[in-house]
PDB file of N, CA and C in Angstrom:
ATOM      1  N   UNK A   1     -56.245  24.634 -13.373  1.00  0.00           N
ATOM      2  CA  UNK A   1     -56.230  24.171 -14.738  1.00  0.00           C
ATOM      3  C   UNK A   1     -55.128  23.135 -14.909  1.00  0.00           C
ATOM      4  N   UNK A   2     -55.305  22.122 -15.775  1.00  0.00           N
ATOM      5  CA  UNK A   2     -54.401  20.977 -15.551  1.00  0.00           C
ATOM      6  C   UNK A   2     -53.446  21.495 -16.815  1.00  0.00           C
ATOM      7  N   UNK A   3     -52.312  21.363 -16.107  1.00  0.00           N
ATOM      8  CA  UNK A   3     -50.814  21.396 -17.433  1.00  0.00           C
ATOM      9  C   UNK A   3     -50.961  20.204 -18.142  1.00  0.00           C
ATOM     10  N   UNK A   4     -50.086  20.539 -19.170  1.00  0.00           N
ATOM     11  CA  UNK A   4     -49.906  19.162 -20.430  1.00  0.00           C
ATOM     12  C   UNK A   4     -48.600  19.312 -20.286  1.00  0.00           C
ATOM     13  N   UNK A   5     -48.391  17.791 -20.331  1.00  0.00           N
ATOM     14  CA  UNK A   5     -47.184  17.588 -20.269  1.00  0.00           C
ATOM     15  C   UNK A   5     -46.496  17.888 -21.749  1.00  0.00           C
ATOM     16  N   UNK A   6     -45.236  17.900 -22.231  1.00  0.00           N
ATOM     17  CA  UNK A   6     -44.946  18.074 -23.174  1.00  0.00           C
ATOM     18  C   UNK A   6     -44.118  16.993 -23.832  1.00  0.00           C
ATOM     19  N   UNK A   7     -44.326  16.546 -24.795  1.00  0.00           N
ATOM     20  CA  UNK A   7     -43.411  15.681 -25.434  1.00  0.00           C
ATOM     21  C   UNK A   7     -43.154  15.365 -26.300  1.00  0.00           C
ATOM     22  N   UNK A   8     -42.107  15.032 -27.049  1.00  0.00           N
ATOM     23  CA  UNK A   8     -41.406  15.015 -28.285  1.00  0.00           C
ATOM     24  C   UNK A   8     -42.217  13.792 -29.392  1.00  0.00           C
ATOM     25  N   UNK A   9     -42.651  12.400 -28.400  1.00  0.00           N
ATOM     26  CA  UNK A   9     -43.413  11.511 -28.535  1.00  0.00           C
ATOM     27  C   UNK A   9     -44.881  11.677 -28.682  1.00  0.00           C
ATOM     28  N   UNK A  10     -45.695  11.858 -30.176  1.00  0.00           N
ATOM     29  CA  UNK A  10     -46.985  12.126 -29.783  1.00  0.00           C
ATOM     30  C   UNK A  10     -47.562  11.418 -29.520  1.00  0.00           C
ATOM     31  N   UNK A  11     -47.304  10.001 -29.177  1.00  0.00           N
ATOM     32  CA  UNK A  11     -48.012   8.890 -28.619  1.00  0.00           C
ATOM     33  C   UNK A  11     -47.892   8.681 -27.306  1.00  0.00           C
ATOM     34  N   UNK A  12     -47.174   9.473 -26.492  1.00  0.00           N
ATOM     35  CA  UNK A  12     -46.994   9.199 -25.115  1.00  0.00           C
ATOM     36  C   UNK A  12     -48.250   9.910 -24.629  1.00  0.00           C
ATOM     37  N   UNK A  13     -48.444   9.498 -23.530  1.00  0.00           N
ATOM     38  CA  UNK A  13     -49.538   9.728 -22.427  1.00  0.00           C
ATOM     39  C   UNK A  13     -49.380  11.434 -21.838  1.00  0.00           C
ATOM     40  N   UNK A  14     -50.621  12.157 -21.995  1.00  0.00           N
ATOM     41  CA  UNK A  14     -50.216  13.175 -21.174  1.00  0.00           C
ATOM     42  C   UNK A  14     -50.427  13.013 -19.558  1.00  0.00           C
ATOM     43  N   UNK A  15     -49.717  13.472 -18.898  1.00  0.00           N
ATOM     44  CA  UNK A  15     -50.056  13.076 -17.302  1.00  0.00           C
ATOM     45  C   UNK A  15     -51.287  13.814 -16.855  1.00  0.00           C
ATOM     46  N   UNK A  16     -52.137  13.035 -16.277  1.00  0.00           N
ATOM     47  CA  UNK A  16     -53.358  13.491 -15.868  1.00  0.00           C
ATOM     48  C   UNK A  16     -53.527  14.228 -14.464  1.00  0.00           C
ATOM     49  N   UNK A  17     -54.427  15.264 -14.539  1.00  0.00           N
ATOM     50  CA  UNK A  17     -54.184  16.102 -13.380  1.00  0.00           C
ATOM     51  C   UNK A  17     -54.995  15.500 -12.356  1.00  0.00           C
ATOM     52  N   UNK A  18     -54.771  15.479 -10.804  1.00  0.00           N
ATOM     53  CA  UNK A  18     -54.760  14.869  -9.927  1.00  0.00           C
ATOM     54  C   UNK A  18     -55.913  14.776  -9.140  1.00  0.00           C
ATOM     55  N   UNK A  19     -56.780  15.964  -9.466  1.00  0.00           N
ATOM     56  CA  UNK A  19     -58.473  15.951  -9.227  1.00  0.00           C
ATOM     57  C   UNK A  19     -59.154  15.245 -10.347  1.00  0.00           C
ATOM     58  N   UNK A  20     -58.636  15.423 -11.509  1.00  0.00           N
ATOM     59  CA  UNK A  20     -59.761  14.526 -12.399  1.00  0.00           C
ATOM     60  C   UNK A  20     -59.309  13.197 -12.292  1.00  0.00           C
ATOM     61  N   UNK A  21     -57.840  12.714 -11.886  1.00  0.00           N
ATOM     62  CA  UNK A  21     -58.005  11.583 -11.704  1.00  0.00           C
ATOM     63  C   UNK A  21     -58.452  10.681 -10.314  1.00  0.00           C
ATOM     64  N   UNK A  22     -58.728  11.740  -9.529  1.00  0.00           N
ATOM     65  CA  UNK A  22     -59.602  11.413  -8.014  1.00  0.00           C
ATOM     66  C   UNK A  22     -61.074  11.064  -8.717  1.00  0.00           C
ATOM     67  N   UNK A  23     -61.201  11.666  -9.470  1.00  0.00           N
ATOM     68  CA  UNK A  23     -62.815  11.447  -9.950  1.00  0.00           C
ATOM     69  C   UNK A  23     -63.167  10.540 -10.567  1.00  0.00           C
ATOM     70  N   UNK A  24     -61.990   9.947 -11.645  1.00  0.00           N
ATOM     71  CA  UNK A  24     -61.829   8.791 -12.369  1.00  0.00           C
ATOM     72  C   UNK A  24     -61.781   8.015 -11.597  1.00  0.00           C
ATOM     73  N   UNK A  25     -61.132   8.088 -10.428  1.00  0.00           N
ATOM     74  CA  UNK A  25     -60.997   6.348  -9.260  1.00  0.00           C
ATOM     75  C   UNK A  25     -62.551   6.142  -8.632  1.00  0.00           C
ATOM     76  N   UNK A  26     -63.066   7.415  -7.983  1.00  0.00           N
ATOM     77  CA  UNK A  26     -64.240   7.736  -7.941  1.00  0.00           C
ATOM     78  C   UNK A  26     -65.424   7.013  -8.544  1.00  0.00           C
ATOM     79  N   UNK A  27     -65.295   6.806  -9.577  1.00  0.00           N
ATOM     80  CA  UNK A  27     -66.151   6.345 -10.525  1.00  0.00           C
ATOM     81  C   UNK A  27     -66.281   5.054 -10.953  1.00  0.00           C
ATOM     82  N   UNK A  28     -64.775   4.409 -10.880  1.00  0.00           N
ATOM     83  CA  UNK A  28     -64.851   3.613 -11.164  1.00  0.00           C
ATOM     84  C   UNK A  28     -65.228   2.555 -10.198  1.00  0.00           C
ATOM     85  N   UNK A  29     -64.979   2.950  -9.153  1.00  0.00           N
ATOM     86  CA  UNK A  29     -64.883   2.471  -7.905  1.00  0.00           C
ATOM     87  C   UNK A  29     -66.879   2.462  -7.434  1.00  0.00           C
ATOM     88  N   UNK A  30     -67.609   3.609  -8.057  1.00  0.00           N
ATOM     89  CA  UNK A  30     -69.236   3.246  -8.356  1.00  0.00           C
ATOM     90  C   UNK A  30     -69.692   2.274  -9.433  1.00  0.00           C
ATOM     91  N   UNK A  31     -68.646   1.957 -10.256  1.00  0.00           N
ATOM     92  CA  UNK A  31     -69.249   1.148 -11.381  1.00  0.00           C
ATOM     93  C   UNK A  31     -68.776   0.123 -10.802  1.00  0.00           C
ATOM     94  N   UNK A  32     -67.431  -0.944 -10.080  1.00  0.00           N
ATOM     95  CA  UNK A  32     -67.692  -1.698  -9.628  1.00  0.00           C
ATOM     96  C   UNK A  32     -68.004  -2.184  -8.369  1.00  0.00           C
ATOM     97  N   UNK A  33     -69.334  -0.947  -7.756  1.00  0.00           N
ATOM     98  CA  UNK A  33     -69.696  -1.772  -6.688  1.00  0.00           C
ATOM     99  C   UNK A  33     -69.064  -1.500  -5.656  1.00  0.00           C
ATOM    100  N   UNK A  34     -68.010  -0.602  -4.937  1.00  0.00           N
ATOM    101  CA  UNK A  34     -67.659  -0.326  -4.202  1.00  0.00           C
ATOM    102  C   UNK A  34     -67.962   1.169  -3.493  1.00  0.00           C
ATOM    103  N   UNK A  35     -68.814   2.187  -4.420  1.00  0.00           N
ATOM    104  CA  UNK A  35     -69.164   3.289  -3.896  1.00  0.00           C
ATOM    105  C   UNK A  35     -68.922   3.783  -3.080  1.00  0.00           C
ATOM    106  N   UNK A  36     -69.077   5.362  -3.227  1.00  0.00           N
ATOM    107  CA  UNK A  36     -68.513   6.294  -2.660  1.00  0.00           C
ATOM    108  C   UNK A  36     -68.111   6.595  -1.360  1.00  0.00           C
ATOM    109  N   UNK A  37     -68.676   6.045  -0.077  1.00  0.00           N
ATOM    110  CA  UNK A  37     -68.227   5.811   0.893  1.00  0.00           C
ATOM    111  C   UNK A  37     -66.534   5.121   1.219  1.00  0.00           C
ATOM    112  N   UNK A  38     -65.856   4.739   0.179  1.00  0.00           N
ATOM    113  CA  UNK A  38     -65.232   4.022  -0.112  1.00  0.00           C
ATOM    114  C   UNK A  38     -63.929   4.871  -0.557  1.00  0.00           C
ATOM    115  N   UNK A  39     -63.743   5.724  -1.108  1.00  0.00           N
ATOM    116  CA  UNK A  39     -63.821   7.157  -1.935  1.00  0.00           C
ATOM    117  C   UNK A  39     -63.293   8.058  -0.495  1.00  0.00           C
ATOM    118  N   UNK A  40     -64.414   8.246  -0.038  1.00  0.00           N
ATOM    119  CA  UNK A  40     -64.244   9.291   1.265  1.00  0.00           C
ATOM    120  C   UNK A  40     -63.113   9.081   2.793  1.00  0.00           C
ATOM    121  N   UNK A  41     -63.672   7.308   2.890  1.00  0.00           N
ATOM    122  CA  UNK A  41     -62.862   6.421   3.317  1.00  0.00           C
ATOM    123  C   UNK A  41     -61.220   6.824   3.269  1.00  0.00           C
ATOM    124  N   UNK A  42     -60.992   6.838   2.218  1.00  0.00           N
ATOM    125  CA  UNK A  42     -59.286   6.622   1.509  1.00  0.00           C
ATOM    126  C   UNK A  42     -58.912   8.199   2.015  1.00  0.00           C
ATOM    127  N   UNK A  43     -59.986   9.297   1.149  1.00  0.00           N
ATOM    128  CA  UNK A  43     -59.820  10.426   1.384  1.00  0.00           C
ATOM    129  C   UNK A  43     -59.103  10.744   2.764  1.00  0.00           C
ATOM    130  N   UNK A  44     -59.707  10.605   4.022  1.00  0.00           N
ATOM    131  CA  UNK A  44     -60.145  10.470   5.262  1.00  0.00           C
ATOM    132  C   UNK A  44     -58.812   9.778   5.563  1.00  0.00           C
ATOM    133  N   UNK A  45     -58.282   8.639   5.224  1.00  0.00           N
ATOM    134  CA  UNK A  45     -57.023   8.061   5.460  1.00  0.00           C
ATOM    135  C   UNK A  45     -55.695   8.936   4.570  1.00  0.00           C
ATOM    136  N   UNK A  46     -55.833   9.420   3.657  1.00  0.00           N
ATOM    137  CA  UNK A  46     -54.860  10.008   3.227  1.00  0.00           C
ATOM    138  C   UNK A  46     -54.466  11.281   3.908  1.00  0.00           C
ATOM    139  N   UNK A  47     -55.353  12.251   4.342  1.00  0.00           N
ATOM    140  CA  UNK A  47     -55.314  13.336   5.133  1.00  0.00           C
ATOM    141  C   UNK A  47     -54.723  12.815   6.503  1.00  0.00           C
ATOM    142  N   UNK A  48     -55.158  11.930   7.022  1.00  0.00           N
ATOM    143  CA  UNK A  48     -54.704  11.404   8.579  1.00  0.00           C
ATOM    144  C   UNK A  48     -53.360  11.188   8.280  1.00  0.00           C
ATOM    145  N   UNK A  49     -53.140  10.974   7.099  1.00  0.00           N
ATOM    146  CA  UNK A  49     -51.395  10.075   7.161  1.00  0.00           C
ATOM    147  C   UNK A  49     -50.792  11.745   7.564  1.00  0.00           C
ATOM    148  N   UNK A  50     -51.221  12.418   6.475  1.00  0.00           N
ATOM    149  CA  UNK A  50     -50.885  13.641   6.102  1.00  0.00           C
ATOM    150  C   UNK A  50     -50.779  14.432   7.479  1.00  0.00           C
ATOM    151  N   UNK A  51     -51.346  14.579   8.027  1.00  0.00           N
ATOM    152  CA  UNK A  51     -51.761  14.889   9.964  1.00  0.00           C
ATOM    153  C   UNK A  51     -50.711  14.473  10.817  1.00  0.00           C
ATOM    154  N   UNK A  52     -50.473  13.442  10.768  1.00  0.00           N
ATOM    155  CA  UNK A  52     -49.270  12.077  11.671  1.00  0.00           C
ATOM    156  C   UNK A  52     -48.091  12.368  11.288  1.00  0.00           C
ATOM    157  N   UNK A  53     -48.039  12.960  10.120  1.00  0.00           N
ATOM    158  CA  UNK A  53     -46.919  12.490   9.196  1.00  0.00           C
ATOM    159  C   UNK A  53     -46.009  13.746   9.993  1.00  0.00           C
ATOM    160  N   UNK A  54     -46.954  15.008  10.024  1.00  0.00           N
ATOM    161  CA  UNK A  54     -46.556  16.702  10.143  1.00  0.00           C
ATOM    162  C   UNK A  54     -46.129  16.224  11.971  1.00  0.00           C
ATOM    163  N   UNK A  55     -46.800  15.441  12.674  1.00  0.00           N
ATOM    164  CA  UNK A  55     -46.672  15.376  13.691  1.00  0.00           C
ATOM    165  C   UNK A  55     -45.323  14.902  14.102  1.00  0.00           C
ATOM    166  N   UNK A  56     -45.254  13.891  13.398  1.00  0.00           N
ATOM    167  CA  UNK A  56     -44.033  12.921  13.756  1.00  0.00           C
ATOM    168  C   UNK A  56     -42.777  13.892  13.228  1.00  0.00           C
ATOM    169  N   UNK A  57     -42.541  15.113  12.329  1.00  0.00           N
ATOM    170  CA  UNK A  57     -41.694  15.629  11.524  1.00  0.00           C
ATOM    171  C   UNK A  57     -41.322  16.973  12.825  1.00  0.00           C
ATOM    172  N   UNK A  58     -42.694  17.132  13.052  1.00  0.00           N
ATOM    173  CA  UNK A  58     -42.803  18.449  14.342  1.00  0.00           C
ATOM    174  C   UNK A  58     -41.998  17.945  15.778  1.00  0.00           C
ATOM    175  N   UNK A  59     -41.987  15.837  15.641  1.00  0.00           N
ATOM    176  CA  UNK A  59     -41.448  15.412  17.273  1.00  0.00           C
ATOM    177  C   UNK A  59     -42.720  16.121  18.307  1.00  0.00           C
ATOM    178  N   UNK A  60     -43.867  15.991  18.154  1.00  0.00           N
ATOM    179  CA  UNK A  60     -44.747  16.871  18.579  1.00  0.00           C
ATOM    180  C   UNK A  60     -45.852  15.021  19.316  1.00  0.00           C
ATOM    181  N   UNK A  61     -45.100  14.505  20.525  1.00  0.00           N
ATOM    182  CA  UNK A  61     -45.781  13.732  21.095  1.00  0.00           C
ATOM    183  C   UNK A  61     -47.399  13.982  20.964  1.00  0.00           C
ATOM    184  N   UNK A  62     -47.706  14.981  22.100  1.00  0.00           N
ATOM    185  CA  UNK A  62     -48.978  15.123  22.006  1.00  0.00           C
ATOM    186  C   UNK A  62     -50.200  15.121  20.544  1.00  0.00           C
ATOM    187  N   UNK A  63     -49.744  15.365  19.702  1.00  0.00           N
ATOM    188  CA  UNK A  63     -50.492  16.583  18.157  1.00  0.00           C
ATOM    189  C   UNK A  63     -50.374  14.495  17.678  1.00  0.00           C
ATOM    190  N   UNK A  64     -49.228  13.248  17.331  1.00  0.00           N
ATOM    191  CA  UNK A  64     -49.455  12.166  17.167  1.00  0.00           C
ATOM    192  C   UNK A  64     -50.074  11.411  17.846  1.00  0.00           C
ATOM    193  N   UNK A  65     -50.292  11.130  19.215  1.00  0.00           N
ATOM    194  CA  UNK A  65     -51.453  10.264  19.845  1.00  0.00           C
ATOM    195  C   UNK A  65     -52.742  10.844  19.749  1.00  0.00           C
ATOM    196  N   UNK A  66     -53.041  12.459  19.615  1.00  0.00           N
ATOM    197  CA  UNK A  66     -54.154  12.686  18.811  1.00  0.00           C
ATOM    198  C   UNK A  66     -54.586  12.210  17.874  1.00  0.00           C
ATOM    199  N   UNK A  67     -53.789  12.465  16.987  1.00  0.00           N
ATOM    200  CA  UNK A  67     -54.386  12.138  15.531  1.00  0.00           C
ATOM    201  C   UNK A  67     -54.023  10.323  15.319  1.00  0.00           C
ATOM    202  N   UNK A  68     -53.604   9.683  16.203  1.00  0.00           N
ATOM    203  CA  UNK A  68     -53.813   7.755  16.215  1.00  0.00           C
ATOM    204  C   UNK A  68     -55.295   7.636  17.388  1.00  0.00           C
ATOM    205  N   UNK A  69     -55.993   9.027  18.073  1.00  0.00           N
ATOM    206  CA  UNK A  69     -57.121   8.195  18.757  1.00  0.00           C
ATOM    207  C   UNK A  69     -57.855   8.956  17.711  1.00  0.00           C
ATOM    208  N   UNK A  70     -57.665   9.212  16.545  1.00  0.00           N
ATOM    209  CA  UNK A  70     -59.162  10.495  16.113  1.00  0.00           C
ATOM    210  C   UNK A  70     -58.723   9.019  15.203  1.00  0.00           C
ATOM    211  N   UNK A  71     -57.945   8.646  15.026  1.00  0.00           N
ATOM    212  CA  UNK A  71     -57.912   7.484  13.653  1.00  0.00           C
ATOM    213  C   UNK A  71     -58.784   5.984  14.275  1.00  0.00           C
ATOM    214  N   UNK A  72     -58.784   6.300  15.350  1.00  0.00           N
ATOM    215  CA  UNK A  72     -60.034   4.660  16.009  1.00  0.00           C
ATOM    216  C   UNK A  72     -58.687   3.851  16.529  1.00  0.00           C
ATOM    217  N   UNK A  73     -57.596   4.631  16.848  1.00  0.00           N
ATOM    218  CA  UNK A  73     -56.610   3.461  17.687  1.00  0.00           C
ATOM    219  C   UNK A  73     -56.588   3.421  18.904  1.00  0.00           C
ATOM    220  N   UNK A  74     -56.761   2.303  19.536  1.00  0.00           N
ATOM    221  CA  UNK A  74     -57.115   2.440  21.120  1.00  0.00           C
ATOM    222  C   UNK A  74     -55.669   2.700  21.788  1.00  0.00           C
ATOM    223  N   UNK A  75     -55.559   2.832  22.479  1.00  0.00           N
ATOM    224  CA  UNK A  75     -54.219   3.126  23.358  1.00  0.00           C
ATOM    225  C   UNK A  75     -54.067   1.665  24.088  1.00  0.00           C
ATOM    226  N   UNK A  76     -52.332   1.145  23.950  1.00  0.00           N
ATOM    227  CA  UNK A  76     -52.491   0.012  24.474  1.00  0.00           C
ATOM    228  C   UNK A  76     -52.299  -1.221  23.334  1.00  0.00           C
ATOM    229  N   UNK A  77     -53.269  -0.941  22.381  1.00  0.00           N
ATOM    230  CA  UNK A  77     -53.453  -2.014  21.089  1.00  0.00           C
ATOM    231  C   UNK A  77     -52.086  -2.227  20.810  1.00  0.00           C
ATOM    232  N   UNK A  78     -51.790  -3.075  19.916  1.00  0.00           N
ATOM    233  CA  UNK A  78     -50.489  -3.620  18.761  1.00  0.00           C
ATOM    234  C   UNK A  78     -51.058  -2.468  17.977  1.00  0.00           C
ATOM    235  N   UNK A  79     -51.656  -1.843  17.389  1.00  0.00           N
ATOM    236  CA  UNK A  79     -51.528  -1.042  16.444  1.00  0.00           C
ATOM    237  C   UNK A  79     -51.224   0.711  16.974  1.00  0.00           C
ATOM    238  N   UNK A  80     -51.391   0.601  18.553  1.00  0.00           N
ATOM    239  CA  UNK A  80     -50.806   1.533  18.655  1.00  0.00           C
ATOM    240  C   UNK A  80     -49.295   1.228  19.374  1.00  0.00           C
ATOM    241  N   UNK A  81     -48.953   0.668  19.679  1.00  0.00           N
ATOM    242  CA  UNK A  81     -47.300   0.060  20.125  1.00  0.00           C
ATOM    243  C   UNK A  81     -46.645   0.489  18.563  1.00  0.00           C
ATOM    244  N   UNK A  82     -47.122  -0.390  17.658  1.00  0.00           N
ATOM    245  CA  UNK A  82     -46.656  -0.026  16.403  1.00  0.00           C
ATOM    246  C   UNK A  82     -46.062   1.344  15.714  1.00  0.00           C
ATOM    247  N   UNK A  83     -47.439   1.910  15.763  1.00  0.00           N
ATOM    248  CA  UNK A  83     -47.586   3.300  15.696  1.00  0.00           C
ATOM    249  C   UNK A  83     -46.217   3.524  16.407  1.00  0.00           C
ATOM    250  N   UNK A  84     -46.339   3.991  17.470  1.00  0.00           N
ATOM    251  CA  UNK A  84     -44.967   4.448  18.499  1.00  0.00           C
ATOM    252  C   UNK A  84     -43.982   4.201  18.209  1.00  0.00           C
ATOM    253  N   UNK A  85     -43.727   2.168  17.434  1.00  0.00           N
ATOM    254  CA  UNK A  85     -42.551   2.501  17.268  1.00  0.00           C
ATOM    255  C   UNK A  85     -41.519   3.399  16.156  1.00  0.00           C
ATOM    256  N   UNK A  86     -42.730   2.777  15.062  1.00  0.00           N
ATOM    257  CA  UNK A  86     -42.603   3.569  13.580  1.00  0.00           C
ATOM    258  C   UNK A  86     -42.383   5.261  14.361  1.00  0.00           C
ATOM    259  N   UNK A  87     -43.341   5.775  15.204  1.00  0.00           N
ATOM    260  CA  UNK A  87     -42.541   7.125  15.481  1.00  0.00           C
ATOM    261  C   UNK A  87     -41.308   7.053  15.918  1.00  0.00           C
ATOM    262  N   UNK A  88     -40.828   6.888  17.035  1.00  0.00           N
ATOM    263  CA  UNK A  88     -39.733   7.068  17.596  1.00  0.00           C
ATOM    264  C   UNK A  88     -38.539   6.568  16.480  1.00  0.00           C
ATOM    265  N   UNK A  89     -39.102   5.661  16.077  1.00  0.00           N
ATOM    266  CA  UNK A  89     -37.563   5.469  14.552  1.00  0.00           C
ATOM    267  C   UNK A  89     -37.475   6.518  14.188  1.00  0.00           C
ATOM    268  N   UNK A  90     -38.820   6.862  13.391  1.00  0.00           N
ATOM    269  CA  UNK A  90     -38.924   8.002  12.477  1.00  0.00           C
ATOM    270  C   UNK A  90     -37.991   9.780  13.556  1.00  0.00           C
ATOM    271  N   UNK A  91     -38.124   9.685  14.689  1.00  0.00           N
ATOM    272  CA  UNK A  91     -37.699  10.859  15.667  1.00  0.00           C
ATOM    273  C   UNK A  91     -36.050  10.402  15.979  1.00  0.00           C
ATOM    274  N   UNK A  92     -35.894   8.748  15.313  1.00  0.00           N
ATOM    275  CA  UNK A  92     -34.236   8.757  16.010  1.00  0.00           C
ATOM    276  C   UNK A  92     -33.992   8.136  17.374  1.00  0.00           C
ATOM    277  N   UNK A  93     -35.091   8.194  17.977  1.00  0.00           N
ATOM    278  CA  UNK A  93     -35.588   7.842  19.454  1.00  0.00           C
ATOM    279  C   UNK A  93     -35.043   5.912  19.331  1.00  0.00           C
ATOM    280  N   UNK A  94     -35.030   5.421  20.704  1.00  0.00           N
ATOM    281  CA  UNK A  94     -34.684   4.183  21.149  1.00  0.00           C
ATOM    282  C   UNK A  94     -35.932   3.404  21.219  1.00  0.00           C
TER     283      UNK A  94
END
């Protein structure tokens, strides 16, 4: 159930809860033409960050080059050099 925010201001905005506003982008995103595949897309990328993110926090080599080949990164590419380096910063690493 979505909370209301509370405020002293009755003209301020209540903050909108975070599934109906997935549904609102959702939608809008069918009205102009970009449909739902599009939607799932982002979905699909937000979870992966979410995946990488636990990996890189874990220092868990193996569990991050997983989840950069389940993401379509070839091994080798600039986007996976990248990847690596953004980890190893992120680990402190040289």
């Amino acid at each position: 159930m979505a909370e209301e925010k509370k405020s002293s201001d009755p003209d301020a905005p209540l903050e909108i809860d975070r599934d109906i506003k997935e549904v609102m982008d959702d939608h809008t995103r069918l009205v102009s033409g970009r449909g739902p595949n599009v939607a799932d897309e982002a979905r699909k990328k937000r979870a992966l960050v979410k995946e990488a993110w636990r990996a890189v926090e874990a220092r868990d080599e193996k569990a991050f080059s997983e989840k950069l080949r389940r993401a379509g990164v070839k091994d080798g590419s600039p986007e996976w050099k990248k990847a690596w380096e953004i980890y190893r910063s992120a680990c402190g690493q040289s």
